[in-house]
C-alpha atoms as a PDB file:
ATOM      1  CA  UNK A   1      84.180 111.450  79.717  1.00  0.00           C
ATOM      2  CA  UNK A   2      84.179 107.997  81.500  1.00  0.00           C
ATOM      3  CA  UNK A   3      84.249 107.011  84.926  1.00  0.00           C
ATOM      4  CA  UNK A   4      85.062 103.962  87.431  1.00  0.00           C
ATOM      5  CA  UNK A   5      81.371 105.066  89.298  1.00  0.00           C
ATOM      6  CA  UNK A   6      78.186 106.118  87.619  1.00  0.00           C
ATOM      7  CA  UNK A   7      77.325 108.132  89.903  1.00  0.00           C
ATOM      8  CA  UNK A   8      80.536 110.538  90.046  1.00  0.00           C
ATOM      9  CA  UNK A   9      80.222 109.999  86.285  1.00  0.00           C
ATOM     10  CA  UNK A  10      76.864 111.785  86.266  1.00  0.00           C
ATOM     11  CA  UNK A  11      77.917 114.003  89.075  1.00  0.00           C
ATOM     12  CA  UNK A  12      80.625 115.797  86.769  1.00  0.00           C
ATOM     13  CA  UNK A  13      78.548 115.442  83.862  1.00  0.00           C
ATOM     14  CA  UNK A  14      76.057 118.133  86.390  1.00  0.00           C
ATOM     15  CA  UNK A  15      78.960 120.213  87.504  1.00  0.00           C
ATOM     16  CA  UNK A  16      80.593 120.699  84.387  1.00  0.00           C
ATOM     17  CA  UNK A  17      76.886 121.513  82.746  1.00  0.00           C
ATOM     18  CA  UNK A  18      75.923 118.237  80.681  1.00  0.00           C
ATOM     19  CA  UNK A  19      72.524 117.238  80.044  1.00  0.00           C
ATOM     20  CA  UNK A  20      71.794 113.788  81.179  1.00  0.00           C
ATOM     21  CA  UNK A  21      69.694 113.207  77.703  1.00  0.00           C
ATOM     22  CA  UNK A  22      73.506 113.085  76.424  1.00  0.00           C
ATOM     23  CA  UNK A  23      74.511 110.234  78.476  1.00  0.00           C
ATOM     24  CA  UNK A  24      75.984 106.684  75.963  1.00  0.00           C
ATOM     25  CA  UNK A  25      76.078 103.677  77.135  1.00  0.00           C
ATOM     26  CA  UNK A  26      76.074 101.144  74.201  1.00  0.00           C
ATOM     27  CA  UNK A  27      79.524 100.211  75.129  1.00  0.00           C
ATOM     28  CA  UNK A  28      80.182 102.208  78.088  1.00  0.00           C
ATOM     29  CA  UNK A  29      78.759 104.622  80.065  1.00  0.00           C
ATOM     30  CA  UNK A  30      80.467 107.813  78.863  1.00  0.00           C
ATOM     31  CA  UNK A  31      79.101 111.231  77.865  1.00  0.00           C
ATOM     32  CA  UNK A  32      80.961 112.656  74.799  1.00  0.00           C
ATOM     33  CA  UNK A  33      82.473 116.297  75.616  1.00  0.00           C
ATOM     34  CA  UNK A  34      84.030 119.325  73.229  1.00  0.00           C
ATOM     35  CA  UNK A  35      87.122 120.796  74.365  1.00  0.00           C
ATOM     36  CA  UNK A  36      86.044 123.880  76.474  1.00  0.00           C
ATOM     37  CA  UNK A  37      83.626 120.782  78.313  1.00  0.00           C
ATOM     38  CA  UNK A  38      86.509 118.574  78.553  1.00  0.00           C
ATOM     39  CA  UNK A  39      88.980 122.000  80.316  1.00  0.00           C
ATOM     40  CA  UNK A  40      86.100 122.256  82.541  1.00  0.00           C
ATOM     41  CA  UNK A  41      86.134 118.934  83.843  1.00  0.00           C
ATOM     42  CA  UNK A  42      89.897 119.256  84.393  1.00  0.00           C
ATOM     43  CA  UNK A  43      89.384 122.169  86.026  1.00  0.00           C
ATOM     44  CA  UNK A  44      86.729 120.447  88.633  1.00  0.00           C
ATOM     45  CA  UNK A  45      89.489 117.117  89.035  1.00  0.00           C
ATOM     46  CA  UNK A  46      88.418 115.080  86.123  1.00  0.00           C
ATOM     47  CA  UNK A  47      91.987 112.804  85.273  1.00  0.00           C
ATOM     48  CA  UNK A  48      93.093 113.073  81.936  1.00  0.00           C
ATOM     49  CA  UNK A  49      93.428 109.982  80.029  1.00  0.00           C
ATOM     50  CA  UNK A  50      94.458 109.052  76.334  1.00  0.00           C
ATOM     51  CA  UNK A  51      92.346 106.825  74.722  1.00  0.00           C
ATOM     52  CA  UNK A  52      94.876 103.591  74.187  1.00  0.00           C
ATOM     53  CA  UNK A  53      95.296 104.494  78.358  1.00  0.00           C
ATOM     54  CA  UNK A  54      91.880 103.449  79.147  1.00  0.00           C
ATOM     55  CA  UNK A  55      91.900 102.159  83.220  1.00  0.00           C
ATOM     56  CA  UNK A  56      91.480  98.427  83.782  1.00  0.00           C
ATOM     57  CA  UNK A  57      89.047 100.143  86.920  1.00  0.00           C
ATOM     58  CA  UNK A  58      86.520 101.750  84.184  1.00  0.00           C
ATOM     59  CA  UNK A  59      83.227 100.295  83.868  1.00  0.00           C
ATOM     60  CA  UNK A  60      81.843  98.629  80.591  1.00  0.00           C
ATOM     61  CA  UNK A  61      78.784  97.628  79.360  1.00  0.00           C
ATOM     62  CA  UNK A  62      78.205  93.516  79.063  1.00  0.00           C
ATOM     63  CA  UNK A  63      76.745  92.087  76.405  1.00  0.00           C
ATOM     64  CA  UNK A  64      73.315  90.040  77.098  1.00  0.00           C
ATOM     65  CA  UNK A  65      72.610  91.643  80.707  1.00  0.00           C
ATOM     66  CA  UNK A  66      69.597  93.729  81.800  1.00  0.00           C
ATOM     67  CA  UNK A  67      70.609  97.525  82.003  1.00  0.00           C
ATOM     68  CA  UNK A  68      70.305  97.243  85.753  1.00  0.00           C
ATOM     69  CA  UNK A  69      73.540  95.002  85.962  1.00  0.00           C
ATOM     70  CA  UNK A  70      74.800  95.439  82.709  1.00  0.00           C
ATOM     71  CA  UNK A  71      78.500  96.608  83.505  1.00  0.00           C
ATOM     72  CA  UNK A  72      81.768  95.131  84.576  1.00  0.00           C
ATOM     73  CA  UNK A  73      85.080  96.928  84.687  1.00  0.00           C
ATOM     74  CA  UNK A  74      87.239  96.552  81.901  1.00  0.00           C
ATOM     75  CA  UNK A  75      89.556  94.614  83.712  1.00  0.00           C
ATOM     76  CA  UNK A  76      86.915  92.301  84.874  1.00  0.00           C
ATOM     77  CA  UNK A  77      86.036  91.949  81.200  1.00  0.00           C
ATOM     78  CA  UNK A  78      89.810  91.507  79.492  1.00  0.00           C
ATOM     79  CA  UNK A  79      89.874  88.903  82.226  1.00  0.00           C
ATOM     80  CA  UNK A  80      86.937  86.891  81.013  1.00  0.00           C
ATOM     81  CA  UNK A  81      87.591  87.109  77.204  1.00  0.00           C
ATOM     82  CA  UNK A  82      91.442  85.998  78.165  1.00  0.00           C
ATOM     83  CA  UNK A  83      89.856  82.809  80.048  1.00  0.00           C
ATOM     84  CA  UNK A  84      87.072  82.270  76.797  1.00  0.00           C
ATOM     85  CA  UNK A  85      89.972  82.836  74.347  1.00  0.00           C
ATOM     86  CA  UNK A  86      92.186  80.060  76.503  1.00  0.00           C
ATOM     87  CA  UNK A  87      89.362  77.585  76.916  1.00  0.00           C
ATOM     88  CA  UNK A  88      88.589  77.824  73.163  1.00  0.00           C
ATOM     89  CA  UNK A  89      91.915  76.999  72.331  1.00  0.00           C
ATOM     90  CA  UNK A  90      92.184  73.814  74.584  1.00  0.00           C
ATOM     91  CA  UNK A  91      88.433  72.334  73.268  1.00  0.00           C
ATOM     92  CA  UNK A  92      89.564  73.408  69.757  1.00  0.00           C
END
């Protein structure tokens, strides 16, 4: 389960009965859910999502920043490896 807000992310996570000692955020904040979890967040107005769907609006972690401002959304961060990848290609 992912979210665009960590707070509603940890919010559902309490609704639907998730520990937060289960919370991930190596990559992205996300708690990992079984399938009678995952009804119950549909149930309380989670959106379902397949994973190759992922939201450009979801929030990911970014490499080499504190854990107090360590996220960006994923569009934020497609957009900066699409300018790296570009520049790299000019100086290269």
């Amino acid at each position: 389960m992912l979210a665009t807000d960590l707070d509603e992310l940890h919010a559902m996570a309490r609704t639907i009965g998730l520990k937060r000692a289960w919370f991930q955020d190596r990559t992205f904040p996300h708690y990992d859910v079984t399938a009678p979890k995952r009804a119950a967040a549909l149930a309380a107005g989670a959106i379902p999502i397949a994973m190759g769907e992922i939201p450009d609006d979801v929030l990911m972690r970014v490499p080499a920043r504190g854990p107090l401002e360590g996220y960006e959304t994923r569009g934020q961060r497609m957009s900066r490896r699409a300018h790296l990848l570009t520049a790299g290609r000019r100086t290269g």
